[in-house]
Structures are given as C-alpha cells and as structure tokens.
Protein backbone atom coordinates (compact mmCIF):
# COMPACT_ATOMS: atom_id res chain seq x y z
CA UNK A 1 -57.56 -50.80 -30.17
CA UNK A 2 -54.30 -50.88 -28.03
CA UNK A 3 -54.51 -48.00 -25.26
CA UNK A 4 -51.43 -46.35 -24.60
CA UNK A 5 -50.33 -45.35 -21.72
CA UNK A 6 -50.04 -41.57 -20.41
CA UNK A 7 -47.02 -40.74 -19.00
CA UNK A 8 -45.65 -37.38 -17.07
CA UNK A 9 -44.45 -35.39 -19.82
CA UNK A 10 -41.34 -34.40 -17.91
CA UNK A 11 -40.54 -37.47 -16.12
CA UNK A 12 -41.67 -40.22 -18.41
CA UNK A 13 -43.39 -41.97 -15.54
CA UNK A 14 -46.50 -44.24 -16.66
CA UNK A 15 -49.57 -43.21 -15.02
CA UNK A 16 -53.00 -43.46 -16.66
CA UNK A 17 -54.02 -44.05 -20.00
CA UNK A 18 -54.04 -41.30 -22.81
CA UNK A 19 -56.34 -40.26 -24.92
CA UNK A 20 -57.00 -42.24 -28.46
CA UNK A 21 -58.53 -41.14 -31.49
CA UNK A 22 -61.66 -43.27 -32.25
CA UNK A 23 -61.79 -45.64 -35.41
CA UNK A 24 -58.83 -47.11 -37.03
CA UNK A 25 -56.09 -44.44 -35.73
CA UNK A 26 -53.63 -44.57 -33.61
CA UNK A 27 -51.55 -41.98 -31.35
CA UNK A 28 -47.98 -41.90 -30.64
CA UNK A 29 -46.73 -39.38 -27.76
CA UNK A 30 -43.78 -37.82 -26.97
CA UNK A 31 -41.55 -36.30 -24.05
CA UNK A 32 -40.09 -32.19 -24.62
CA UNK A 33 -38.22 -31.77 -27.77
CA UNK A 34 -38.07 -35.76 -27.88
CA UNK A 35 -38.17 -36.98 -31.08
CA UNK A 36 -37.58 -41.03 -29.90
CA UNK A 37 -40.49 -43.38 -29.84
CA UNK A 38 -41.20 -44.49 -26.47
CA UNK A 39 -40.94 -48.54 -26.26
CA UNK A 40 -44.87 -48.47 -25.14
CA UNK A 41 -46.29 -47.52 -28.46
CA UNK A 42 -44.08 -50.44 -30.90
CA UNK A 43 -46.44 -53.09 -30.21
CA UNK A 44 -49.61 -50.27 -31.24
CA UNK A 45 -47.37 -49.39 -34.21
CA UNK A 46 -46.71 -52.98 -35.04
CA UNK A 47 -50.66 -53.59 -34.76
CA UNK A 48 -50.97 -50.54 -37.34
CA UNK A 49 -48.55 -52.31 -39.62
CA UNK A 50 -49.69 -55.33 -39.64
CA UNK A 51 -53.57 -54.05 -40.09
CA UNK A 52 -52.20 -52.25 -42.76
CA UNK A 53 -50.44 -55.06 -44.81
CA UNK A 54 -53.67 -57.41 -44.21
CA UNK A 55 -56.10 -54.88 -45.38
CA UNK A 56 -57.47 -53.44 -49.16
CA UNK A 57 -54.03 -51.51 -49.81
CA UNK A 58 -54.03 -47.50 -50.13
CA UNK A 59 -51.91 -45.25 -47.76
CA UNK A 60 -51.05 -44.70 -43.97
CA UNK A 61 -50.85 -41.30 -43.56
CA UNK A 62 -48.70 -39.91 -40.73
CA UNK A 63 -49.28 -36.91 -39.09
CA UNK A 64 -46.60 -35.14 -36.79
CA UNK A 65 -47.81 -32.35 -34.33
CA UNK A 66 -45.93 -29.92 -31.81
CA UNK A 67 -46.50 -27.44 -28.94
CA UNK A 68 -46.91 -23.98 -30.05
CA UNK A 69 -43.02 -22.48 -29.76
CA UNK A 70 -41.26 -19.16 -30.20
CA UNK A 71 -39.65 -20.13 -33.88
CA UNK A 72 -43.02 -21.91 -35.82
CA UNK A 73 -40.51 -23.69 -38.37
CA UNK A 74 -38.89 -25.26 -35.27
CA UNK A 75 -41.73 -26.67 -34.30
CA UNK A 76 -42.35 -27.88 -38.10
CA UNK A 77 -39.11 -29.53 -37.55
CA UNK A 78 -39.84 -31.49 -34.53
CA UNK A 79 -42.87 -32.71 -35.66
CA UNK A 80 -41.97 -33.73 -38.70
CA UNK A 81 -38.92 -35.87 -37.18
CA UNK A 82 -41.48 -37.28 -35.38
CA UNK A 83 -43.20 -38.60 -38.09
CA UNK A 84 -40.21 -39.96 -39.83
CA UNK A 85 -39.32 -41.32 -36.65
CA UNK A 86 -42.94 -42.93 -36.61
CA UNK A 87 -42.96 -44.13 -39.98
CA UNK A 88 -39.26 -45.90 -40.20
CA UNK A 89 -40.93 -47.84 -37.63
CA UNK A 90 -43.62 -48.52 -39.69
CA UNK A 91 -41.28 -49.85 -42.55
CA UNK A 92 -39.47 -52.36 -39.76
CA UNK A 93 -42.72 -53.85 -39.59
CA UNK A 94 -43.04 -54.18 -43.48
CA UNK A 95 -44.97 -51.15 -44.86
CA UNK A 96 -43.37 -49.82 -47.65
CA UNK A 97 -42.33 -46.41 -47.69
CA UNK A 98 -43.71 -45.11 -50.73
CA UNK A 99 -47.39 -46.36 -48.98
CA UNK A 100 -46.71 -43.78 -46.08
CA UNK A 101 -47.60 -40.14 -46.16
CA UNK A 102 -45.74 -37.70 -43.97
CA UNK A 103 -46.87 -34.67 -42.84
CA UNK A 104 -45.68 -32.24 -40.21
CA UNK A 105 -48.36 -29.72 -38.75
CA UNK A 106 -45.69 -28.37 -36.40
CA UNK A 107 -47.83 -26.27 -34.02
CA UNK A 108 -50.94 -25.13 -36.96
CA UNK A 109 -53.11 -27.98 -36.37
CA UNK A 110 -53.47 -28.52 -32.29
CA UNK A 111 -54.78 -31.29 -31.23
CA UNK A 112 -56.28 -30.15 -28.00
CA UNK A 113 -57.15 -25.70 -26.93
CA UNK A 114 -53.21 -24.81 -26.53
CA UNK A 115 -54.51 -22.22 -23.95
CA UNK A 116 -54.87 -24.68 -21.35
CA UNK A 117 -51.16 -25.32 -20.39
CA UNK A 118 -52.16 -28.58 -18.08
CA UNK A 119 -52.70 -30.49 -21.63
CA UNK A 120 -51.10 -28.58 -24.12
CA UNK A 121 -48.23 -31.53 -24.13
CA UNK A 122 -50.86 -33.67 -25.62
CA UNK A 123 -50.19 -32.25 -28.77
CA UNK A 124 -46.58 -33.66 -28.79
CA UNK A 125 -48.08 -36.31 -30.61
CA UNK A 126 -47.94 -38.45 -33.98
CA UNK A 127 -51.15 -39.51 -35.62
CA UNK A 128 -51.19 -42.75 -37.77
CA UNK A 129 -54.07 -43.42 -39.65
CA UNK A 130 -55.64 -45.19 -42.92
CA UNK A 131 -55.67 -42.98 -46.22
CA UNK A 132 -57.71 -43.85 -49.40
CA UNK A 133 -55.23 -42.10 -51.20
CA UNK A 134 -53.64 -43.96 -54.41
CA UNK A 135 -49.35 -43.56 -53.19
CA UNK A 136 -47.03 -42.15 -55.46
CA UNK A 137 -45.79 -44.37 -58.17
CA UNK A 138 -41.95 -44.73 -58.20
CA UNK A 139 -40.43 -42.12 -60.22
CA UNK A 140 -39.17 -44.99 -63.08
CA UNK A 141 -43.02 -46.44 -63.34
CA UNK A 142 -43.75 -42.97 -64.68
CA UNK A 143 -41.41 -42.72 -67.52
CA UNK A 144 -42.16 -43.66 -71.12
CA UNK A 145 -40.11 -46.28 -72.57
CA UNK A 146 -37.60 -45.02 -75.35
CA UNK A 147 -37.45 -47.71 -78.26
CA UNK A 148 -34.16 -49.16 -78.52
CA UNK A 149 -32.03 -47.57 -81.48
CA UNK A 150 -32.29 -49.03 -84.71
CA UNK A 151 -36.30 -50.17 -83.77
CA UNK A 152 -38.81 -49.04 -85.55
C-alpha cells in the first residue's frame, strides 16, 4: 500500500507519513474547509482504480468525513464534496460511476476521539475502499419492455 504523506493541516507542508487504514483501503486527507484533492494522493487513487478494474467486480465505496462544526449539515456538505471530489477522480482513472458508492458521514462517524484537538483534523478525510455490494443497475436495465403495437 502507497503511504501518504501527513502534512500541517494549516500550512500544507509535508512532514511525516499519515495514518492508513489496514487491508485494501485507502485514505485521502484534506486541508480546512478544502474540498480539492491534494496532488500526493492521485497516484494512491490511481492504484485504487486500477486494483479495482483488475479485480472480481462489485463496488468502491467512498466514504467522506468532517470535523465536528457548529451547523452538522455543513459538515455533511463538506464531506460529501469530498467524496465526489474523490470519486470523479476515480472515474478519470476508468471506474465507472454507477460502481462507486458515495457516502457523506459529515462529522457522525469520527475517525479518531474528536476531543483531542491535536488530531481531530485527521478526520478531514475520504475513505476508499472495496464493497461486495451488487451497484445499481441503470435505471433503463430495470424497465420491462413494452411490445411494439400491433404485436401480439
């Protein structure tokens, strides 16, 4: 697995590496209210893609997640451009869209104890990982076909 690099969350300076989930996922961090995906992680979500595409099929499921803030639907917001931030990157690499799930946690599902300020920003973050879920069939896959007038 590609380790990313941790950065100063205010300055954007690279300085030691961040934490990674174990297994097959992968973590994509972000600055503030930043909803842009740092030029360190492409190559990790390329590798994701690309894992992806080789592999038995199913989903990528991508999971946005944002510091606790005043409004809770703001931080829904954030995280959840995140994610489509995450996974339009995803389809530039050649995953098809209807094989990603989004979801936005916003600030419900922390990542690390939000109580401890010093790493609290480590839950500016945006979780890609492998889903055994069946994806959504295209709405016109799901339609009956209407004989043609004047077939029996």
């Amino acid at each position: 697995m590609q380790e990313a690099l941790r950065s100063n969350p205010d300055s954007g300076v690279l300085d030691a590496p961040l934490p990674q989930p174990s297994g097959d996922s992968t973590r994509v961090y972000f600055a503030g209210d930043s909803t842009r995906v740092d030029r360190q992680y492409h190559d990790a979500i390329r590798d994701q893609a690309q894992r992806f595409i080789a592999g038995p099929g199913g989903t990528l499921i991508v999971s946005g997640h944002a510091n606790p803030v005043d409004e809770p639907e703001a931080a829904v917001r954030l995280s959840m451009d995140r994610t489509q931030a995450v996974a339009a990157l995803l389809e530039q690499f050649g995953v098809q869209s209807h094989r990603i799930v989004r979801v936005s946690h916003g600030a419900n599902a922390p990542l690390v104890d939000v109580s401890d300020e010093a790493s609290s920003w480590l839950n500016r973050c945006v979780e890609i990982r492998p889903g055994a879920l069946a994806p959504r069939q295209p709405v016109w896959s799901q339609r009956g076909r209407k004989p043609a007038r004047g077939r029996s």
